[in-house]
C-alpha atoms as a PDB file:
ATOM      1  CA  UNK A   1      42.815 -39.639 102.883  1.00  0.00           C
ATOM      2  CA  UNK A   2      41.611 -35.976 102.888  1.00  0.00           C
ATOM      3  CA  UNK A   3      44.426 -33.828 101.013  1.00  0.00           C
ATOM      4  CA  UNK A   4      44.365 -30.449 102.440  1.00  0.00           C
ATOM      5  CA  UNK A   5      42.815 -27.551  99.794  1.00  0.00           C
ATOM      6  CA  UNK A   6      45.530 -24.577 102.185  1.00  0.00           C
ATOM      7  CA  UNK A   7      47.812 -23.229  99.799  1.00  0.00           C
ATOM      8  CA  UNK A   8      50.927 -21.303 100.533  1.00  0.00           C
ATOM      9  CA  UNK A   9      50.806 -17.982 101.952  1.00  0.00           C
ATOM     10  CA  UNK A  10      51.618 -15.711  99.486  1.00  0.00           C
ATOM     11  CA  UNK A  11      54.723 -14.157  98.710  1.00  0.00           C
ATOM     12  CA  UNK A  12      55.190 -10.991 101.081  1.00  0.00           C
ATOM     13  CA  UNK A  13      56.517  -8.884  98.051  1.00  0.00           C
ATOM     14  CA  UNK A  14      53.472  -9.911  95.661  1.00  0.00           C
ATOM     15  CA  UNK A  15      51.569  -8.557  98.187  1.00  0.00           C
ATOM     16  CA  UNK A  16      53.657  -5.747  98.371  1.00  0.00           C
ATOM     17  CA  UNK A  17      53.399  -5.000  94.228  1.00  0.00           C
ATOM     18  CA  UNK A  18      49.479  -5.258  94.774  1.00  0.00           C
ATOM     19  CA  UNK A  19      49.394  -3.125  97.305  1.00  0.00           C
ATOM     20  CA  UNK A  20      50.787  -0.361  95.080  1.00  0.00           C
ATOM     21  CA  UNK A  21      48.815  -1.746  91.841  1.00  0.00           C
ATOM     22  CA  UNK A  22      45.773  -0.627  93.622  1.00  0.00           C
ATOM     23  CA  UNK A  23      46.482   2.009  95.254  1.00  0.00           C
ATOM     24  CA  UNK A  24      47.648   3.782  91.705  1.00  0.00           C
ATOM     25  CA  UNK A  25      44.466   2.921  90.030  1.00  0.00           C
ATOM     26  CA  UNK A  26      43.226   5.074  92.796  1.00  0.00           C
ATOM     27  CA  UNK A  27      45.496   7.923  92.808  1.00  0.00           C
ATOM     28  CA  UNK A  28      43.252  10.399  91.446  1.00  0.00           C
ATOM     29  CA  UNK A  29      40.579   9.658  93.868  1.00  0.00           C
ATOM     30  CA  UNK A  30      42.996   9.184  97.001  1.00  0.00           C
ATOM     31  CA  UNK A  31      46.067  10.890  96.536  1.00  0.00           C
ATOM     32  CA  UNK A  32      46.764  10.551 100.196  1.00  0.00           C
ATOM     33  CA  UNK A  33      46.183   6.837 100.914  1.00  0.00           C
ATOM     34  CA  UNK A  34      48.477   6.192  97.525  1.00  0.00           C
ATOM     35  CA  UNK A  35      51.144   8.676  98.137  1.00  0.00           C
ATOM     36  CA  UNK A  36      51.700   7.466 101.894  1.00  0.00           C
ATOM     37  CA  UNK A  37      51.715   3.922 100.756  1.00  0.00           C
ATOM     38  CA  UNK A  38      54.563   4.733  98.438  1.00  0.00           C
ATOM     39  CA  UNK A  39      56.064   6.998 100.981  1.00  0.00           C
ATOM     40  CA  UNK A  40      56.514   3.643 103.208  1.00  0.00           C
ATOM     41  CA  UNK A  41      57.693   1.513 100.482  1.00  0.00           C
ATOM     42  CA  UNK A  42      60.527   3.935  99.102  1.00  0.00           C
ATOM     43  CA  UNK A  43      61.437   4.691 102.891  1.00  0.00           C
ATOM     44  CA  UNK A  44      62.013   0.988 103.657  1.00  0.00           C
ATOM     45  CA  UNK A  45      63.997   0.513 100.783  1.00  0.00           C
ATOM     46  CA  UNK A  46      66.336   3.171 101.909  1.00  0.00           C
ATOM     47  CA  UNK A  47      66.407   1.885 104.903  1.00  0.00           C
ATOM     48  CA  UNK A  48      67.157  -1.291 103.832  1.00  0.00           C
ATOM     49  CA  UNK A  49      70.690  -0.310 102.233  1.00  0.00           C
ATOM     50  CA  UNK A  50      71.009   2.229 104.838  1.00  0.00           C
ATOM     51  CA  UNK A  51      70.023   0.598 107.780  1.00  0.00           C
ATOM     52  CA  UNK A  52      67.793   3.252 109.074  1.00  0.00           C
ATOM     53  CA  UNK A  53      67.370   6.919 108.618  1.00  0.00           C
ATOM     54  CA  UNK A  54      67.547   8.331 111.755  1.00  0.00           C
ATOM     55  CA  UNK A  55      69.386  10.872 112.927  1.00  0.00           C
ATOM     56  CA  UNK A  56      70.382  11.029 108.999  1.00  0.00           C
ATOM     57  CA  UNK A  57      69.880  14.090 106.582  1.00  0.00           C
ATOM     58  CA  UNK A  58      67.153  12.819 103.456  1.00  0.00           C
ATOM     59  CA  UNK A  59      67.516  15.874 100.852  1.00  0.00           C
ATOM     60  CA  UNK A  60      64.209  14.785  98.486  1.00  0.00           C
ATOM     61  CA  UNK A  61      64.370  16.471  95.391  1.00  0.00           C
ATOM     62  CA  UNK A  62      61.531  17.105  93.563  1.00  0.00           C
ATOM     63  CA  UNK A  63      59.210  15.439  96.019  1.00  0.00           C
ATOM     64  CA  UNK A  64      55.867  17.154  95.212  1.00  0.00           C
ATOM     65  CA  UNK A  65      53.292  17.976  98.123  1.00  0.00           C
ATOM     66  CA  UNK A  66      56.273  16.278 100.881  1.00  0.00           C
ATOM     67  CA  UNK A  67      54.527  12.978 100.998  1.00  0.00           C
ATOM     68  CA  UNK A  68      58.560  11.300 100.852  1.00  0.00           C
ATOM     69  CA  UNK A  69      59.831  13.637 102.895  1.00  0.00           C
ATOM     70  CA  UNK A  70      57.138  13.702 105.880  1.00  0.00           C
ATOM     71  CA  UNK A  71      57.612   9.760 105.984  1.00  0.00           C
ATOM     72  CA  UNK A  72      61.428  10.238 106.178  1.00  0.00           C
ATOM     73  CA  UNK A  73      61.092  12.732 109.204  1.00  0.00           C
ATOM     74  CA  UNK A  74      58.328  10.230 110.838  1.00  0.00           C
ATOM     75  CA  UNK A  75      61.225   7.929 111.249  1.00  0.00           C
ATOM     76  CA  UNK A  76      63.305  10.428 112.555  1.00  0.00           C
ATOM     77  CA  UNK A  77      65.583  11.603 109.941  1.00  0.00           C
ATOM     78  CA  UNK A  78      66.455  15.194 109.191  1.00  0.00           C
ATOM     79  CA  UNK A  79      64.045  15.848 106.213  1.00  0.00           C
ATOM     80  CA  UNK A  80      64.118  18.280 103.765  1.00  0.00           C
ATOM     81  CA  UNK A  81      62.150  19.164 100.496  1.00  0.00           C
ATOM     82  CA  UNK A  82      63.296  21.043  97.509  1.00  0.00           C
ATOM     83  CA  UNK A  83      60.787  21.085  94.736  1.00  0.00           C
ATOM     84  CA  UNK A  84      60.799  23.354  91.690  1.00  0.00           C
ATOM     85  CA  UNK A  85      57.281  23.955  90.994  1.00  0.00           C
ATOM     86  CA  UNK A  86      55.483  25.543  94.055  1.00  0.00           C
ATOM     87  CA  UNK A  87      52.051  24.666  92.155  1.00  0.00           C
ATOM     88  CA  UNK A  88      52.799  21.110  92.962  1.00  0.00           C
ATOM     89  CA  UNK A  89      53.769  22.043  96.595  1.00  0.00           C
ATOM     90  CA  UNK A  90      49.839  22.965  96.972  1.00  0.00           C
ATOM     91  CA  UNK A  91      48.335  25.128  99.221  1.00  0.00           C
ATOM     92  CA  UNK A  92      49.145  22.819 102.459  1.00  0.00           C
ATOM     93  CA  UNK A  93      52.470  21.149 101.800  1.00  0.00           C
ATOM     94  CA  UNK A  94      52.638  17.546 103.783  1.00  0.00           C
ATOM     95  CA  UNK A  95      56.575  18.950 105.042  1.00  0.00           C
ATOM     96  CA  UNK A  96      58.345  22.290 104.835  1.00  0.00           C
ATOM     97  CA  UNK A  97      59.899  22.703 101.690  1.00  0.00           C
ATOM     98  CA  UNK A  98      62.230  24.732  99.453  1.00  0.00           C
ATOM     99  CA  UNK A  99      61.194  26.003  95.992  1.00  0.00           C
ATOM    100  CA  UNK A 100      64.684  25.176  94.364  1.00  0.00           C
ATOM    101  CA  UNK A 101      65.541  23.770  90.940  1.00  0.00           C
ATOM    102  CA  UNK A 102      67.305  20.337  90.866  1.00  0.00           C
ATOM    103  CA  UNK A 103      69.882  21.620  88.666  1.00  0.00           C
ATOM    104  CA  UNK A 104      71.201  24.265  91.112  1.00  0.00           C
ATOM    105  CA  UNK A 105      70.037  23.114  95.188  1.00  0.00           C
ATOM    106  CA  UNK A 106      71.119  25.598  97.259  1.00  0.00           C
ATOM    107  CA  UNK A 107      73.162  22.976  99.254  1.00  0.00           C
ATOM    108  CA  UNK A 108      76.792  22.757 100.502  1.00  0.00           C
ATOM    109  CA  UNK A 109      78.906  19.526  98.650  1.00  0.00           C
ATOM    110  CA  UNK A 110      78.341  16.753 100.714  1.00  0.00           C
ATOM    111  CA  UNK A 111      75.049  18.567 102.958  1.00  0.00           C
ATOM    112  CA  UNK A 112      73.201  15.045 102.775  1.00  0.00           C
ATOM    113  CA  UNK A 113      73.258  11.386 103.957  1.00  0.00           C
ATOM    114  CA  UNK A 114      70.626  10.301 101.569  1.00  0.00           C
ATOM    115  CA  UNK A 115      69.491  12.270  98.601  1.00  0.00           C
ATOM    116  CA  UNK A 116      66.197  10.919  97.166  1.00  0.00           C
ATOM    117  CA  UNK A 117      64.635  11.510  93.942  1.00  0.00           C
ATOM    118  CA  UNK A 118      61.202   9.654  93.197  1.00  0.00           C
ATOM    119  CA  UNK A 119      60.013   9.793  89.540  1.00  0.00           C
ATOM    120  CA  UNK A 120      61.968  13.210  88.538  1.00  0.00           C
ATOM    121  CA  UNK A 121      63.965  11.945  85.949  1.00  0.00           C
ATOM    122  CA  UNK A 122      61.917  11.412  83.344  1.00  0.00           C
ATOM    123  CA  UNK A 123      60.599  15.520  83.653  1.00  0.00           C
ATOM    124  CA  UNK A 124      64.329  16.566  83.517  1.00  0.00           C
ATOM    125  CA  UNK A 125      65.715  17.710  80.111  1.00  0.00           C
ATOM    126  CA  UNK A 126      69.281  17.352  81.055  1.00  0.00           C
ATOM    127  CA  UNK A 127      69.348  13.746  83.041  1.00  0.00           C
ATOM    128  CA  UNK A 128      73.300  13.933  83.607  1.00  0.00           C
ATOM    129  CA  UNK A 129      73.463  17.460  85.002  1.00  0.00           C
ATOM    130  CA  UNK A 130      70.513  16.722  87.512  1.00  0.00           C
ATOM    131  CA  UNK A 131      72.268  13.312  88.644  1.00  0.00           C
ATOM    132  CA  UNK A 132      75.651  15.618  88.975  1.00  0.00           C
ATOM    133  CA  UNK A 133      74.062  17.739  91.182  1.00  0.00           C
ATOM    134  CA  UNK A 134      72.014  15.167  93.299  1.00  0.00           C
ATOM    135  CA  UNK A 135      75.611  13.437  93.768  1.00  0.00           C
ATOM    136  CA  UNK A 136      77.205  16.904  94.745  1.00  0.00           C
ATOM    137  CA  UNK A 137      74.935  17.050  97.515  1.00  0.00           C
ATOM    138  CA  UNK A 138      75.072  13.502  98.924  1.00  0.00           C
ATOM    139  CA  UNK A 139      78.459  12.720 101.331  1.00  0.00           C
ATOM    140  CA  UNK A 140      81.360  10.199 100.226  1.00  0.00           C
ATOM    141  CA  UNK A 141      79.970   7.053 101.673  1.00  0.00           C
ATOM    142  CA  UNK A 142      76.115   8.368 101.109  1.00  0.00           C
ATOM    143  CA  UNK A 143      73.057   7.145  99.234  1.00  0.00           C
ATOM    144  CA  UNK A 144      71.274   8.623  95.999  1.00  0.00           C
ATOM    145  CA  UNK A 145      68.027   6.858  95.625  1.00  0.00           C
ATOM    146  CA  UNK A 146      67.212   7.774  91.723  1.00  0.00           C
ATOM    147  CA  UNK A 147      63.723   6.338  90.261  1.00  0.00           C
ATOM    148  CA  UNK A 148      61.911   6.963  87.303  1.00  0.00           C
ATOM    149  CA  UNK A 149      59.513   6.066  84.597  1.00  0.00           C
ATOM    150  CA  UNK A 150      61.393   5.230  81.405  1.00  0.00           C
ATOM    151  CA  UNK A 151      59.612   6.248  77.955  1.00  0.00           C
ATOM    152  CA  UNK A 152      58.731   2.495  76.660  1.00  0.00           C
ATOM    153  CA  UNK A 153      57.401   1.680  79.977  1.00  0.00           C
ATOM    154  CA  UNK A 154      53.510   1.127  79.415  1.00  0.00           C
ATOM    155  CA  UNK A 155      53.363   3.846  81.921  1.00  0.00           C
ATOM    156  CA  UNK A 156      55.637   6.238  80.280  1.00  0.00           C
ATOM    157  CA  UNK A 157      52.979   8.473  78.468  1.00  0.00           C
ATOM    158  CA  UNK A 158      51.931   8.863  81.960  1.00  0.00           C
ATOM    159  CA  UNK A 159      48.192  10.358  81.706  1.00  0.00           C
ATOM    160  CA  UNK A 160      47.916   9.139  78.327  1.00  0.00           C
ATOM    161  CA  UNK A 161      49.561   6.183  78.649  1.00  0.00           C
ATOM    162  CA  UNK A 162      49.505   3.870  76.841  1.00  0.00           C
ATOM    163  CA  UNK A 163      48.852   5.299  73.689  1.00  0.00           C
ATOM    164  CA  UNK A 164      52.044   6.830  73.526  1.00  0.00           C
ATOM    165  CA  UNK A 165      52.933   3.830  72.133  1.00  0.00           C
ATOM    166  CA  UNK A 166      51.677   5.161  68.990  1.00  0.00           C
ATOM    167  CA  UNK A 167      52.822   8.208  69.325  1.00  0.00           C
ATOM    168  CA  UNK A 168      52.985  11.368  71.690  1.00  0.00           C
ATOM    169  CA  UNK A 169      50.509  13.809  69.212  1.00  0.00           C
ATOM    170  CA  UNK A 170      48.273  11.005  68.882  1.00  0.00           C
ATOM    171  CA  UNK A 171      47.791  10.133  72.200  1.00  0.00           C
ATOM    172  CA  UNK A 172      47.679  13.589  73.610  1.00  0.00           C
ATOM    173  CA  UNK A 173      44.988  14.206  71.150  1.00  0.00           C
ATOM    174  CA  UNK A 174      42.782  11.167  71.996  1.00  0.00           C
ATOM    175  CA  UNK A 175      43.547  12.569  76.187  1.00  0.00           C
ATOM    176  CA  UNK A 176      41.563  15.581  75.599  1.00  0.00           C
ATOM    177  CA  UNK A 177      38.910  13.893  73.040  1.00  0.00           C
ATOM    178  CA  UNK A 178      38.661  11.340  76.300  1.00  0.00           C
ATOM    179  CA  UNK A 179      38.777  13.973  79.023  1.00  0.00           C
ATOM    180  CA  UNK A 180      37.836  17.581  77.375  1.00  0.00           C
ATOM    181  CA  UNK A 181      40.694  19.081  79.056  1.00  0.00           C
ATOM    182  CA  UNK A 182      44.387  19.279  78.142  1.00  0.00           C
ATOM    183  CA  UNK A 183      47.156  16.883  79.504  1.00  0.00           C
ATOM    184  CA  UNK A 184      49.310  17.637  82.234  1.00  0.00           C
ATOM    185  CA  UNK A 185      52.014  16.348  80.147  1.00  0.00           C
ATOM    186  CA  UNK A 186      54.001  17.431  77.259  1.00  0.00           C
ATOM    187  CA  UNK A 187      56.617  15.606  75.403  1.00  0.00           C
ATOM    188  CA  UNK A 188      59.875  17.478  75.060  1.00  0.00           C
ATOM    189  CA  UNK A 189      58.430  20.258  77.669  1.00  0.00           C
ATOM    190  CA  UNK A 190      57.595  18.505  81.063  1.00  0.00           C
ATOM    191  CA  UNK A 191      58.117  15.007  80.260  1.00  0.00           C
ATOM    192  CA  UNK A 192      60.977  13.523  78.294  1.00  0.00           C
ATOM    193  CA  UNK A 193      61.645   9.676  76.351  1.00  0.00           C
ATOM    194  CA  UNK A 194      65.009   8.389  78.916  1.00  0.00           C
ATOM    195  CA  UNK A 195      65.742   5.243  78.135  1.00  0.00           C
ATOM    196  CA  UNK A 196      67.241   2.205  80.652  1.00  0.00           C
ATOM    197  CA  UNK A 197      69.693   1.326  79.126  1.00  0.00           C
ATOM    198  CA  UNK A 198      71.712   4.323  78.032  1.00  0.00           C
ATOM    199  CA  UNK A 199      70.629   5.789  81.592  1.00  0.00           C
ATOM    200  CA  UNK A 200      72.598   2.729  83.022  1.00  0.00           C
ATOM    201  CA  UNK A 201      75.730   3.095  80.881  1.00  0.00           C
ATOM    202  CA  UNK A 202      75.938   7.030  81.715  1.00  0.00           C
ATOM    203  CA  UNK A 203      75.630   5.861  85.267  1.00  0.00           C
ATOM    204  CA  UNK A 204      78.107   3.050  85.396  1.00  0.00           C
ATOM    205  CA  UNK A 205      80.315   5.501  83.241  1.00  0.00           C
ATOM    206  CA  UNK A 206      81.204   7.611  85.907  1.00  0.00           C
ATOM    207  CA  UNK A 207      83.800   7.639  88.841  1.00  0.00           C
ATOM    208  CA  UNK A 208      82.050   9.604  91.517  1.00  0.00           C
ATOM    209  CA  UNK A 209      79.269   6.573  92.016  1.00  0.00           C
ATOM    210  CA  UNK A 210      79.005   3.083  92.492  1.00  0.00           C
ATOM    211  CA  UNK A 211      75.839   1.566  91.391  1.00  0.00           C
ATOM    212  CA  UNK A 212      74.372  -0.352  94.563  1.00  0.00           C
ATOM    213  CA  UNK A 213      71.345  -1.848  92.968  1.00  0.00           C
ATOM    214  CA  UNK A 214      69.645  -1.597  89.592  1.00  0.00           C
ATOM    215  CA  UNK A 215      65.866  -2.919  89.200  1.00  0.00           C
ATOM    216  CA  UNK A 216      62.878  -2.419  88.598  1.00  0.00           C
ATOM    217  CA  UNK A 217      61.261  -0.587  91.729  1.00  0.00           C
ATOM    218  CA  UNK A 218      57.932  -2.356  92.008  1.00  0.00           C
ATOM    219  CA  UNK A 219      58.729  -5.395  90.338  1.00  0.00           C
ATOM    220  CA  UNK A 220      57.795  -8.755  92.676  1.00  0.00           C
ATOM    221  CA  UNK A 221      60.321 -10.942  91.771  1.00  0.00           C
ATOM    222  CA  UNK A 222      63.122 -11.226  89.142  1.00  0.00           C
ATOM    223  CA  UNK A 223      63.361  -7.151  89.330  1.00  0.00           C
ATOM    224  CA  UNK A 224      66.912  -6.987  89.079  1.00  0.00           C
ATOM    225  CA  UNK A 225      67.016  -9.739  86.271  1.00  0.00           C
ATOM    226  CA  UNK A 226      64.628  -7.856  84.105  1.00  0.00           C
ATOM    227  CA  UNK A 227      66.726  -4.953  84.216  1.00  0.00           C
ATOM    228  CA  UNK A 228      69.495  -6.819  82.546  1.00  0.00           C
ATOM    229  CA  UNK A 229      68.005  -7.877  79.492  1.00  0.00           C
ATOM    230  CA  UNK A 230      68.457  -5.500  76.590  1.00  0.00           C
ATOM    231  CA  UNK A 231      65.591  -4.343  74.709  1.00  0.00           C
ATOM    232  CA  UNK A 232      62.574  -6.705  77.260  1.00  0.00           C
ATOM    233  CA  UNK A 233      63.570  -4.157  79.991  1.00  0.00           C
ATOM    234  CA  UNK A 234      62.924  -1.217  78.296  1.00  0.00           C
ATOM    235  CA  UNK A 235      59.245  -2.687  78.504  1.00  0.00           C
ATOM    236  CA  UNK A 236      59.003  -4.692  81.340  1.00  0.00           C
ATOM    237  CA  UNK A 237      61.075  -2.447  83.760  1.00  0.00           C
ATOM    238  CA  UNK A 238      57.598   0.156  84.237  1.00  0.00           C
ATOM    239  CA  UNK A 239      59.767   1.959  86.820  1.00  0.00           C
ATOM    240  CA  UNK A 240      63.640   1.744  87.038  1.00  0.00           C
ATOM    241  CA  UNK A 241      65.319   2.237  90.420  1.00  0.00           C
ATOM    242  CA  UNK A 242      69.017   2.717  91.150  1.00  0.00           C
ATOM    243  CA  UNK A 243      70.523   3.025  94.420  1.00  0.00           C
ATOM    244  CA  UNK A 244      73.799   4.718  93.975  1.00  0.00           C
ATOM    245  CA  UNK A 245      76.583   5.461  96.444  1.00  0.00           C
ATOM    246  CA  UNK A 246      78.914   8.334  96.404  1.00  0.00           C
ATOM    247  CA  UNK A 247      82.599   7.466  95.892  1.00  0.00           C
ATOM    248  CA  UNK A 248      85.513   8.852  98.183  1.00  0.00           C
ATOM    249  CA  UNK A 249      87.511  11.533  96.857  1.00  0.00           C
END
């Protein structure tokens, strides 16, 4: 008897997670091909708890050069982009945008259907006044799609990850040995050490939100488990999503 060598396809969300593996390794190279690839992943997940976004307001805050934002309004939703820092708008923005601080959006209460905030947090001094506001701005009944790189992650030094395991000085220090130019990044300035689990028990602590779905965003399998386990998560997480949805009055 000949036994057959075919395995099983393979599983449609490792796939996924590779996917994105790659295409961060080649950020720097291809900003485009990576940025649109996570542009499409973060857009179906919204979709998936929404059930589409057309025809709906997406407020992304603190979406860079619009890569989020010109996905959202490719699928026909009412896009809009308020980033802080026109220097990371560029020269040729991928959507229209509004140079507005996260703290304060020039927004009416409620303005939004879906208010989306990819890997923000962790740059934000002040994580519970920046959640306040992105919930201010979202409808009873609406989604806040909140993601970010916690500080133990091995990503959390970011560019000099992940020798910030050994400390932020040190690993700074060995960036621009490495490099010869200074990092983006400094602790306590543009990048801060948020934590998952005291980030989840602010969350859960408050009456204006439901949490929808906590996990770990690129995670293939187990990603909500692993964001349950004290202490491994802080680790194993890399990215933490949370897909919150504005109470009723």
């Amino acid at each position: 008897m000949t036994h057959s060598t075919r395995t099983s396809p393979p599983d449609p969300s490792l796939r996924r997670s590779l996917a994105l593996f790659r295409a961060f390794l080649r950020e720097q190279q291809d900003p485009e091909a990576c940025y649109s690839l996570l542009a499409r992943d973060a857009a179906d997940q919204v979709e998936a708890v929404c059930g589409g976004v057309a025809g709906k307001v997406v407020v992304d805050v603190g979406g860079g050069s619009g890569y989020f934002t010109r996905e959202f309004r490719r699928r026909g939703a009412h896009g809009f982009l308020f980033e802080p820092d026109a220097q990371e708008l560029g020269a040729r923005p991928a959507a229209p945008a509004v140079v507005a601080d996260g703290y304060l959006l020039p927004l009416a209460e409620g303005a939004a259907d879906v208010t989306f905030s990819s890997n923000v947090l962790e740059h934000v001094d002040d994580p519970q006044t920046f959640l306040s506001e992105l919930v201010r701005v979202t409808r009873p009944g609406g989604i806040v799609y909140l993601s970010f790189t916690n500080w133990l992650s091995p990503w959390g030094g970011h560019e000099w990850a992940p020798w910030h395991y050994l400390g932020a000085d040190r690993a700074r220090a060995r960036y621009q040995r490495r490099t010869g130019r200074p990092p983006k990044h400094t602790l306590g300035e543009n990048l801060f050490a948020h934590h998952i689990g005291p980030t989840l028990r602010q969350v859960r602590a408050r009456d204006d939100i439901t949490v929808v779905s906590a996990r770990s965003r690129y995670w293939p399998f187990l990603a909500a488990t692993v964001a349950k386990v004290p202490g491994v998560r802080e680790f194993a997480t890399w990215n933490l999503l949370l897909i919150l949805r504005r109470c009723s009055p």
